[in-house]
C-alpha atoms as a PDB file:
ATOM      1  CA  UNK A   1     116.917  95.870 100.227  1.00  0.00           C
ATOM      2  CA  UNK A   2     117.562  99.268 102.248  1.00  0.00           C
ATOM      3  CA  UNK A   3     114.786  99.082 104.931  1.00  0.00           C
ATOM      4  CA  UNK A   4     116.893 101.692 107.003  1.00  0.00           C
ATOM      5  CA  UNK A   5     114.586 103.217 110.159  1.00  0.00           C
ATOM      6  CA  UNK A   6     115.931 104.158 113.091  1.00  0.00           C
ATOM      7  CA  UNK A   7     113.953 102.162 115.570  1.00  0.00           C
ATOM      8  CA  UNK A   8     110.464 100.440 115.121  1.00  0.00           C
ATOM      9  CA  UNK A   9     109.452  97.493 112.252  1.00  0.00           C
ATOM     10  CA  UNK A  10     109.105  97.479 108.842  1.00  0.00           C
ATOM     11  CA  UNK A  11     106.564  95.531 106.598  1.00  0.00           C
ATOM     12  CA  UNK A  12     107.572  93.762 103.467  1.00  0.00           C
ATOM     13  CA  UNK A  13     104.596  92.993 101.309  1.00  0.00           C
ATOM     14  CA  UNK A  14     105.264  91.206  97.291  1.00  0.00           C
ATOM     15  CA  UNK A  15     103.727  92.920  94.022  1.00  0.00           C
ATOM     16  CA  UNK A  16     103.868  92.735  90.193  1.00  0.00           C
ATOM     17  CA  UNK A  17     104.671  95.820  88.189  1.00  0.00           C
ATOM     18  CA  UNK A  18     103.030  95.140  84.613  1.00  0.00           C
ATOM     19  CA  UNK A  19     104.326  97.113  81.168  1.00  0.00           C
ATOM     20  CA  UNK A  20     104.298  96.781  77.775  1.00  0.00           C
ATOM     21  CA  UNK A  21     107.348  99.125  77.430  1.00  0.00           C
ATOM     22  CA  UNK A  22     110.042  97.690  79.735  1.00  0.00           C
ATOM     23  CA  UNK A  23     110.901  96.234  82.809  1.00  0.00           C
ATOM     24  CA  UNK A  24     112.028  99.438  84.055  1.00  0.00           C
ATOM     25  CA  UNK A  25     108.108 100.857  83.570  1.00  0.00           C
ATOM     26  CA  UNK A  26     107.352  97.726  84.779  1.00  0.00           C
ATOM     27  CA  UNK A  27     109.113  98.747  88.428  1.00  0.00           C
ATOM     28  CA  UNK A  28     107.709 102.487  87.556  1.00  0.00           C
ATOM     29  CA  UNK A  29     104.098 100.946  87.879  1.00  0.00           C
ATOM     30  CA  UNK A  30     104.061  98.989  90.753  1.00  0.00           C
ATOM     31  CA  UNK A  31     105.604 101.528  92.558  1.00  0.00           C
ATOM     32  CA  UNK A  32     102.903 104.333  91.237  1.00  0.00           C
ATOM     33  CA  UNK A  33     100.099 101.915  91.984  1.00  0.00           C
ATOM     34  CA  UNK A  34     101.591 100.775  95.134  1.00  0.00           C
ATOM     35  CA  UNK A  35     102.031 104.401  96.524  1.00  0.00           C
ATOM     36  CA  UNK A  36      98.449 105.361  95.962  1.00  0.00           C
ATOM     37  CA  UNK A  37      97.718 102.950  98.988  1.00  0.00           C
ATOM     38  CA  UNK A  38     100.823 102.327 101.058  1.00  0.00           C
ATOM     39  CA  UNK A  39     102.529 105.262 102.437  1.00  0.00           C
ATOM     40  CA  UNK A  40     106.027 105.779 103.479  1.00  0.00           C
ATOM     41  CA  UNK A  41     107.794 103.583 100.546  1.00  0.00           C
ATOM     42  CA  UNK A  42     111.139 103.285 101.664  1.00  0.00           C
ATOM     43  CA  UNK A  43     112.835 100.693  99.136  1.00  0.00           C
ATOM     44  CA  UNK A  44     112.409  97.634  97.265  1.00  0.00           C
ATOM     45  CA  UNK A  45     113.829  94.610  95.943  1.00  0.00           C
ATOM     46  CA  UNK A  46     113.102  92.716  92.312  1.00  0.00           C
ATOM     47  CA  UNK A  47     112.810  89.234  92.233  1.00  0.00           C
ATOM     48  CA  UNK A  48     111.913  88.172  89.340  1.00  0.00           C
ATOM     49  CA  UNK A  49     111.586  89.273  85.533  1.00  0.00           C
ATOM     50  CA  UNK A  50     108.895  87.559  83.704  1.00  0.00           C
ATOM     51  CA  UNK A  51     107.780  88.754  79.966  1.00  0.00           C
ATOM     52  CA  UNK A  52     104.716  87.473  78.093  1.00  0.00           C
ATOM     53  CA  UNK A  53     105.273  86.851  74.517  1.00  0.00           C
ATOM     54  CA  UNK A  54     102.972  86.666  71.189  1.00  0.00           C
ATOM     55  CA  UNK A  55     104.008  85.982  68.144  1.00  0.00           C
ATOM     56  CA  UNK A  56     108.087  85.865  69.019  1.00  0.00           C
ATOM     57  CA  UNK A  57     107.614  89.433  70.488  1.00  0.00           C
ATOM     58  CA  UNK A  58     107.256  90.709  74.175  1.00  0.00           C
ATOM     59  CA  UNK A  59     103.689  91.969  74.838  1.00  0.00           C
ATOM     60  CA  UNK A  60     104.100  92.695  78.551  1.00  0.00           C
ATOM     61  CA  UNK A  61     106.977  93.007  80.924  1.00  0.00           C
ATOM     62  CA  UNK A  62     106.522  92.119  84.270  1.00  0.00           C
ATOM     63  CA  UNK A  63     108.315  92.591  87.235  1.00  0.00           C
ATOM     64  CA  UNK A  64     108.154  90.797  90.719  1.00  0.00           C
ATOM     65  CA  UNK A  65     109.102  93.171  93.595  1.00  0.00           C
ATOM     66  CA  UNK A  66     108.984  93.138  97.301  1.00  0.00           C
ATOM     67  CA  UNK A  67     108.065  96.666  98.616  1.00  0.00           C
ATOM     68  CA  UNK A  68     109.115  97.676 102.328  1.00  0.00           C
ATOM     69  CA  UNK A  69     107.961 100.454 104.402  1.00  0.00           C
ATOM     70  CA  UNK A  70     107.733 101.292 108.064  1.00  0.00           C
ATOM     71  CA  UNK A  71     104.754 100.048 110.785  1.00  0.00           C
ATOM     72  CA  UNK A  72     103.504 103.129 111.958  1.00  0.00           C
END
C-alpha cells in the first residue's frame, strides 16, 4: 500500500466495497462511499474478493479493502 507523507501518521481503517457489476465497481464504491466521510484518501490495499451467488450466478461482488489516509 503507498501511504507516502512526508512526515506525520497515517490511519489505516478496513471496508467492503459491494457491486453487482464487478469487483472493480466493487473498489469504485467503497472508495465513493468512503470519500464522502474520510478526507485525504491517499491509497489502498484489497484483501479479499468475496462474491455472493444465486442460482450458479454472481449476485454481488464484494471487495475487502484497507483504506489509508493521513492524521491531520
Amino acid at each position: 500500500m503507498n501511504t507516502h507523507i512526508d512526515e506525520g501518521a497515517v490511519k489505516i481503517i478496513e471496508i467492503i466495497g459491494i457491486s453487482s457489476k464487478s469487483f472493480d465497481d466493487a473498489i469504485t464504491q467503497a472508495l465513493s462511499k468512503a470519500s464522502k466521510s474520510v478526507k485525504g484518501i491517499t491509497g489502498f490495499e484489497v484483501l479479499k474478493h468475496m462474491a455472493s451467488v444465486k442460482d450458479g450466478k454472481i449476485k454481488q461482488y464484494k471487495v475487502n479493502i484497507k483504506l489509508a489516509f493521513p492524521v491531520v
